[in-house]
C-alpha atoms as a PDB file:
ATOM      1  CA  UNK A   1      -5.907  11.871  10.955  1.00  0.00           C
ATOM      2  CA  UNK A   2      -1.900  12.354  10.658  1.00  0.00           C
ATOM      3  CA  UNK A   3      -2.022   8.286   9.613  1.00  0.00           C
ATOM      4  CA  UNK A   4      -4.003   8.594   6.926  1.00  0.00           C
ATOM      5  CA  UNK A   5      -2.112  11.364   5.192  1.00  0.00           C
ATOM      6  CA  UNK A   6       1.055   9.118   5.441  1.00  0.00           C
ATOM      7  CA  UNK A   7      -0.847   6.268   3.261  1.00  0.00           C
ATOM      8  CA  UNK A   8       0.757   6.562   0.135  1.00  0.00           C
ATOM      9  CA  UNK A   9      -2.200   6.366  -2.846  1.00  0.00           C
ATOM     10  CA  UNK A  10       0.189   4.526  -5.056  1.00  0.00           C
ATOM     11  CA  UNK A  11      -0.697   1.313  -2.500  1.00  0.00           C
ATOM     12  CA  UNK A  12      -4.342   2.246  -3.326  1.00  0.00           C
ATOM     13  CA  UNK A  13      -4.604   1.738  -6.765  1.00  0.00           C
ATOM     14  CA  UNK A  14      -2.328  -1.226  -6.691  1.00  0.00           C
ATOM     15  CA  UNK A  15      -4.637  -2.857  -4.511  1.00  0.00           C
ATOM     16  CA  UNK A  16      -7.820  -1.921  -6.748  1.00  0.00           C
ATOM     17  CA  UNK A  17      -5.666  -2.637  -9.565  1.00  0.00           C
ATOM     18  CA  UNK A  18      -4.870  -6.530  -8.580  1.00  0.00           C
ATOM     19  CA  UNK A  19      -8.723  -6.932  -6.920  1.00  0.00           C
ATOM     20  CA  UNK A  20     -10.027  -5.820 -10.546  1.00  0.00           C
ATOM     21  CA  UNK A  21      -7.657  -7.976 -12.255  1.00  0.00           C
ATOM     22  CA  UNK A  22      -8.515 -10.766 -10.063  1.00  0.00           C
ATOM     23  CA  UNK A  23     -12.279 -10.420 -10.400  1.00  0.00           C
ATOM     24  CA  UNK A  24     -11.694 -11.535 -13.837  1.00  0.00           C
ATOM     25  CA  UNK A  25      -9.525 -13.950 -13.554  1.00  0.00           C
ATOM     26  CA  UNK A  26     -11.791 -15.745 -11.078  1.00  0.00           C
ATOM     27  CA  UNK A  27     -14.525 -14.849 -13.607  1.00  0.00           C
ATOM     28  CA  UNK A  28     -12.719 -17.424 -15.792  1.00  0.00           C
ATOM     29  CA  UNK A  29     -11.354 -15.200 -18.102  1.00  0.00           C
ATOM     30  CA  UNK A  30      -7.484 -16.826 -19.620  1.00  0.00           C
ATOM     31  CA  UNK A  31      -5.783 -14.083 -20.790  1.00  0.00           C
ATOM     32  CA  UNK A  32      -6.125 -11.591 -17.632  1.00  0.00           C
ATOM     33  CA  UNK A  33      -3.236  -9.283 -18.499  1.00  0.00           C
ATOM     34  CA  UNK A  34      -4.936  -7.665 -21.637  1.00  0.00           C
ATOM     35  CA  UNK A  35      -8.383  -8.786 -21.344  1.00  0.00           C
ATOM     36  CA  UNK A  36      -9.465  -7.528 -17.981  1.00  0.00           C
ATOM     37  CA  UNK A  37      -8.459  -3.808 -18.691  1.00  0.00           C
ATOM     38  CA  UNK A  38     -10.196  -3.879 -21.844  1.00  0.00           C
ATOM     39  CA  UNK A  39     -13.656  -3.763 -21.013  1.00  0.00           C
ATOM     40  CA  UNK A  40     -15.420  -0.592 -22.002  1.00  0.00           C
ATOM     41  CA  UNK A  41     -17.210   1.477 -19.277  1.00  0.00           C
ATOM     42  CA  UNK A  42     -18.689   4.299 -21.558  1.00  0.00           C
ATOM     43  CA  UNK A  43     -18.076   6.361 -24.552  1.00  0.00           C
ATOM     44  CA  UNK A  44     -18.497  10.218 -25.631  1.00  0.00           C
ATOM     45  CA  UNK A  45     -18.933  10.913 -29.337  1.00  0.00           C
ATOM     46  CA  UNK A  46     -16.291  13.677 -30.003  1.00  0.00           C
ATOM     47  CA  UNK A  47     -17.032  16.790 -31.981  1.00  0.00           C
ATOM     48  CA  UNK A  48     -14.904  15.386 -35.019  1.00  0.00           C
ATOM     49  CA  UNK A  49     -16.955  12.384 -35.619  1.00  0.00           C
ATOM     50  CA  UNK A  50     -14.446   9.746 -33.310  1.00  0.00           C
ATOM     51  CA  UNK A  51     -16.336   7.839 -30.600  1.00  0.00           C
ATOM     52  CA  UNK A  52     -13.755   7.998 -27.520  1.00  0.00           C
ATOM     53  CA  UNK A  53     -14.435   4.858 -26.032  1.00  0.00           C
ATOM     54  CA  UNK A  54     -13.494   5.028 -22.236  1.00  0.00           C
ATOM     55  CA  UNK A  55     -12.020   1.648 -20.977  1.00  0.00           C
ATOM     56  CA  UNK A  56     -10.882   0.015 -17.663  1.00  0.00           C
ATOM     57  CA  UNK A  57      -7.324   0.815 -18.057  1.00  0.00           C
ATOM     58  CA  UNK A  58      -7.797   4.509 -19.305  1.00  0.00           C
ATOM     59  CA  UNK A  59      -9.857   4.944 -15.951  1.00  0.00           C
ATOM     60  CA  UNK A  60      -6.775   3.602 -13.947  1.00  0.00           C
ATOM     61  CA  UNK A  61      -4.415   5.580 -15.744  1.00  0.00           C
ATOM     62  CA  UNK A  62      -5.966   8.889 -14.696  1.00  0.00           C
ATOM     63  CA  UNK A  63      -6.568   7.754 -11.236  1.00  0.00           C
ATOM     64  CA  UNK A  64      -3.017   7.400 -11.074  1.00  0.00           C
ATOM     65  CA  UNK A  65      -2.071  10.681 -12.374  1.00  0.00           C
ATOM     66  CA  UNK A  66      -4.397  12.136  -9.946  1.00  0.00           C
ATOM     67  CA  UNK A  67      -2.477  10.217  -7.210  1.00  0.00           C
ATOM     68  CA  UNK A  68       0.920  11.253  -8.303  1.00  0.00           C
ATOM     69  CA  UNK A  69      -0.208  14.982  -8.161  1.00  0.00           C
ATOM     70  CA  UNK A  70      -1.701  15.008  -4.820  1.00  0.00           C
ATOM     71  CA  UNK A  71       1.508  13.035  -3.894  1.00  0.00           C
ATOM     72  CA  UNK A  72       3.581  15.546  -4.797  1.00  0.00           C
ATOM     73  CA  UNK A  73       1.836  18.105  -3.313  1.00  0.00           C
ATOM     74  CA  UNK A  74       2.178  15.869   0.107  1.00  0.00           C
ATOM     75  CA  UNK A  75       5.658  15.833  -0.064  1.00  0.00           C
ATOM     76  CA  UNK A  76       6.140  19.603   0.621  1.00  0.00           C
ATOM     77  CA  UNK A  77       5.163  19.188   3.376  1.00  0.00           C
ATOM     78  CA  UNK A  78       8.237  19.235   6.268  1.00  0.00           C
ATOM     79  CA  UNK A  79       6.516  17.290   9.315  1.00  0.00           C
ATOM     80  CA  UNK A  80       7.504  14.202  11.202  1.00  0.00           C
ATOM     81  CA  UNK A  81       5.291  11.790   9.523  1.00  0.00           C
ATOM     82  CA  UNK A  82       7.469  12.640   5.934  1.00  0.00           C
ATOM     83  CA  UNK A  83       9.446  10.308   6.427  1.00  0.00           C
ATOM     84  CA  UNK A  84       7.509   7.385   7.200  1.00  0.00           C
ATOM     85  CA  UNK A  85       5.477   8.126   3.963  1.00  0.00           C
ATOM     86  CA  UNK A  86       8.342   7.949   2.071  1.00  0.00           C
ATOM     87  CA  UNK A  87       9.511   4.628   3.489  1.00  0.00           C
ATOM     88  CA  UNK A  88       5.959   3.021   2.671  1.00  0.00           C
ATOM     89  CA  UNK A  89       6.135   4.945  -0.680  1.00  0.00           C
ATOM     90  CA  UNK A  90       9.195   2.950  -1.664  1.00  0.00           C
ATOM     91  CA  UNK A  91       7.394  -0.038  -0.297  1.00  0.00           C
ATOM     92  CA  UNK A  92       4.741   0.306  -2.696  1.00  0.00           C
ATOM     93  CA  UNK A  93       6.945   1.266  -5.667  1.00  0.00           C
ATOM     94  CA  UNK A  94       9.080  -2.251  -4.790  1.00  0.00           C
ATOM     95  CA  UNK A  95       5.789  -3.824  -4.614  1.00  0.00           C
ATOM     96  CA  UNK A  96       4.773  -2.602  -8.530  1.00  0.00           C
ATOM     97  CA  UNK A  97       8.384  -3.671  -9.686  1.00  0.00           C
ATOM     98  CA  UNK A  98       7.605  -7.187  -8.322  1.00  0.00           C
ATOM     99  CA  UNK A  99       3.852  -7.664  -9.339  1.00  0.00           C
ATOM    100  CA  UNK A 100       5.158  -6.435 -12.772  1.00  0.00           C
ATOM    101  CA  UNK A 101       8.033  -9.144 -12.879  1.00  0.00           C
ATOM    102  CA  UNK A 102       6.076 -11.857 -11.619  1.00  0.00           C
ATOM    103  CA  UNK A 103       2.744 -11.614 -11.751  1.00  0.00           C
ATOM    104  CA  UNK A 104       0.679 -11.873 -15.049  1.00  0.00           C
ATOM    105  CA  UNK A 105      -2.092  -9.999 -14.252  1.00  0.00           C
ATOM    106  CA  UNK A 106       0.326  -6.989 -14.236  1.00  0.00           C
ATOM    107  CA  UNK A 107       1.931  -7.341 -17.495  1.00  0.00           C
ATOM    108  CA  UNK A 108       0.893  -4.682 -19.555  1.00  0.00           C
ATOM    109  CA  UNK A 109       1.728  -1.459 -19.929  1.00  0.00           C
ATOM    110  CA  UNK A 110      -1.411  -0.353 -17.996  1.00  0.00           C
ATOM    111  CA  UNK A 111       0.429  -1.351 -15.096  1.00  0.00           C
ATOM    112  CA  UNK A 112       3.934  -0.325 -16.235  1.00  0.00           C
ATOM    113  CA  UNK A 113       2.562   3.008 -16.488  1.00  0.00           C
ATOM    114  CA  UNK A 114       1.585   2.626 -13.140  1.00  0.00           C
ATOM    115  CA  UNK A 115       5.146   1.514 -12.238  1.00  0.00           C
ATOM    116  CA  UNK A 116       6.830   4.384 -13.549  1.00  0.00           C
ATOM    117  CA  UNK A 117       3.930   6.485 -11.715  1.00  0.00           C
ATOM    118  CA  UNK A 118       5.106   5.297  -8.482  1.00  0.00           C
ATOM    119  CA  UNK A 119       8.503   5.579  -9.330  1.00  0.00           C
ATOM    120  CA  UNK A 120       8.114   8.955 -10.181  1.00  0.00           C
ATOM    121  CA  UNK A 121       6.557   9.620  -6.803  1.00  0.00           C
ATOM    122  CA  UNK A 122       9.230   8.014  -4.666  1.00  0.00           C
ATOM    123  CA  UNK A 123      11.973  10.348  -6.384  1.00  0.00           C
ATOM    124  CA  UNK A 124      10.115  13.600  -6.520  1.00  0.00           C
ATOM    125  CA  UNK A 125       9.254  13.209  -2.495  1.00  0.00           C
ATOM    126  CA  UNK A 126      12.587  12.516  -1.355  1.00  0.00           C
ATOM    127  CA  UNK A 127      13.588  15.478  -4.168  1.00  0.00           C
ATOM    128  CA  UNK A 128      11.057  17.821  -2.797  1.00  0.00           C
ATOM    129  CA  UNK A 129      11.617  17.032   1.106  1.00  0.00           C
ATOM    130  CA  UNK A 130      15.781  17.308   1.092  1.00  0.00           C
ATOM    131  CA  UNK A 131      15.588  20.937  -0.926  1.00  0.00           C
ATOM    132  CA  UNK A 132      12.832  21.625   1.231  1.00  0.00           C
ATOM    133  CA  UNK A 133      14.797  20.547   4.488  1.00  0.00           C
ATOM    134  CA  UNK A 134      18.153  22.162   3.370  1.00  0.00           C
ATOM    135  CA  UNK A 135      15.998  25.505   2.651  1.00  0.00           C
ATOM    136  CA  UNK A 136      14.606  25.510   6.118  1.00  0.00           C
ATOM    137  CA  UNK A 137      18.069  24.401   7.255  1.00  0.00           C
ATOM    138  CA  UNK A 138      19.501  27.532   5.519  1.00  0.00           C
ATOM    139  CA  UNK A 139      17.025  29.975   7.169  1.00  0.00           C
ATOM    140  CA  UNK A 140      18.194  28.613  10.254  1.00  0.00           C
END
């Protein structure tokens, strides 16, 4: 159980993010970086009149803000296993900076969102684990 609370969710929805993206661009579809994110999964008509159409990408989007909350609330945590999650947290937010430099499927700001998501993550655990450790350190 302790190794899968070090799995950082960032890898998660990179790796539903690139098998979505790569269901359409076997599908034959050309233009995968704005096309694939695009397709509408619902709507809600809104009490003003607006139809909120709810796409792909806006799906993602929250699933990533999700992650990055119960991220952060991981890091407080002061165990062992810490550390190694923050490792493999950086080695998902390196994997988003290279997917978004190279690959085209992740050039969009769907995924730079995503990016700055994981970024976000990897400074706010090591942020949240030192004060936490130099707390603990304090109370001796």
């Amino acid at each position: 159980m302790q190794a899968v609370k070090s799995i950082p969710l960032f890898g998660i929805v990179l790796v539903t993010y690139m098998a979505i993206g790569a269901i359409f661009f076997m599908g034959g579809s050309t233009d995968v970086g704005s096309e694939a994110f695009d397709v509408a999964l619902g709507g809600v008509l809104l009490p003003s009149g607006e139809f909120w159409v709810i796409q792909i990408k806006d799906v993602i989007i929250l699933s990533g803000l999700f992650c990055l909350f119960i991220e952060i609330i991981k890091s407080t945590r002061s165990t062992d296993a810490q550390i190694v999650e923050h490792i493999l947290s950086t080695f998902v937010f390196i994997s988003y900076m290279v997917a978004f430099l190279w690959a085209p499927i992740a050039g969009n700001s769907t995924f730079f969102a995503l990016l700055v998501m994981s970024l976000i993550d990897v400074i706010a655990g090591f942020t949240i684990t030192i004060s936490a450790a130099r707390r603990d350190f304090s109370m001796g």
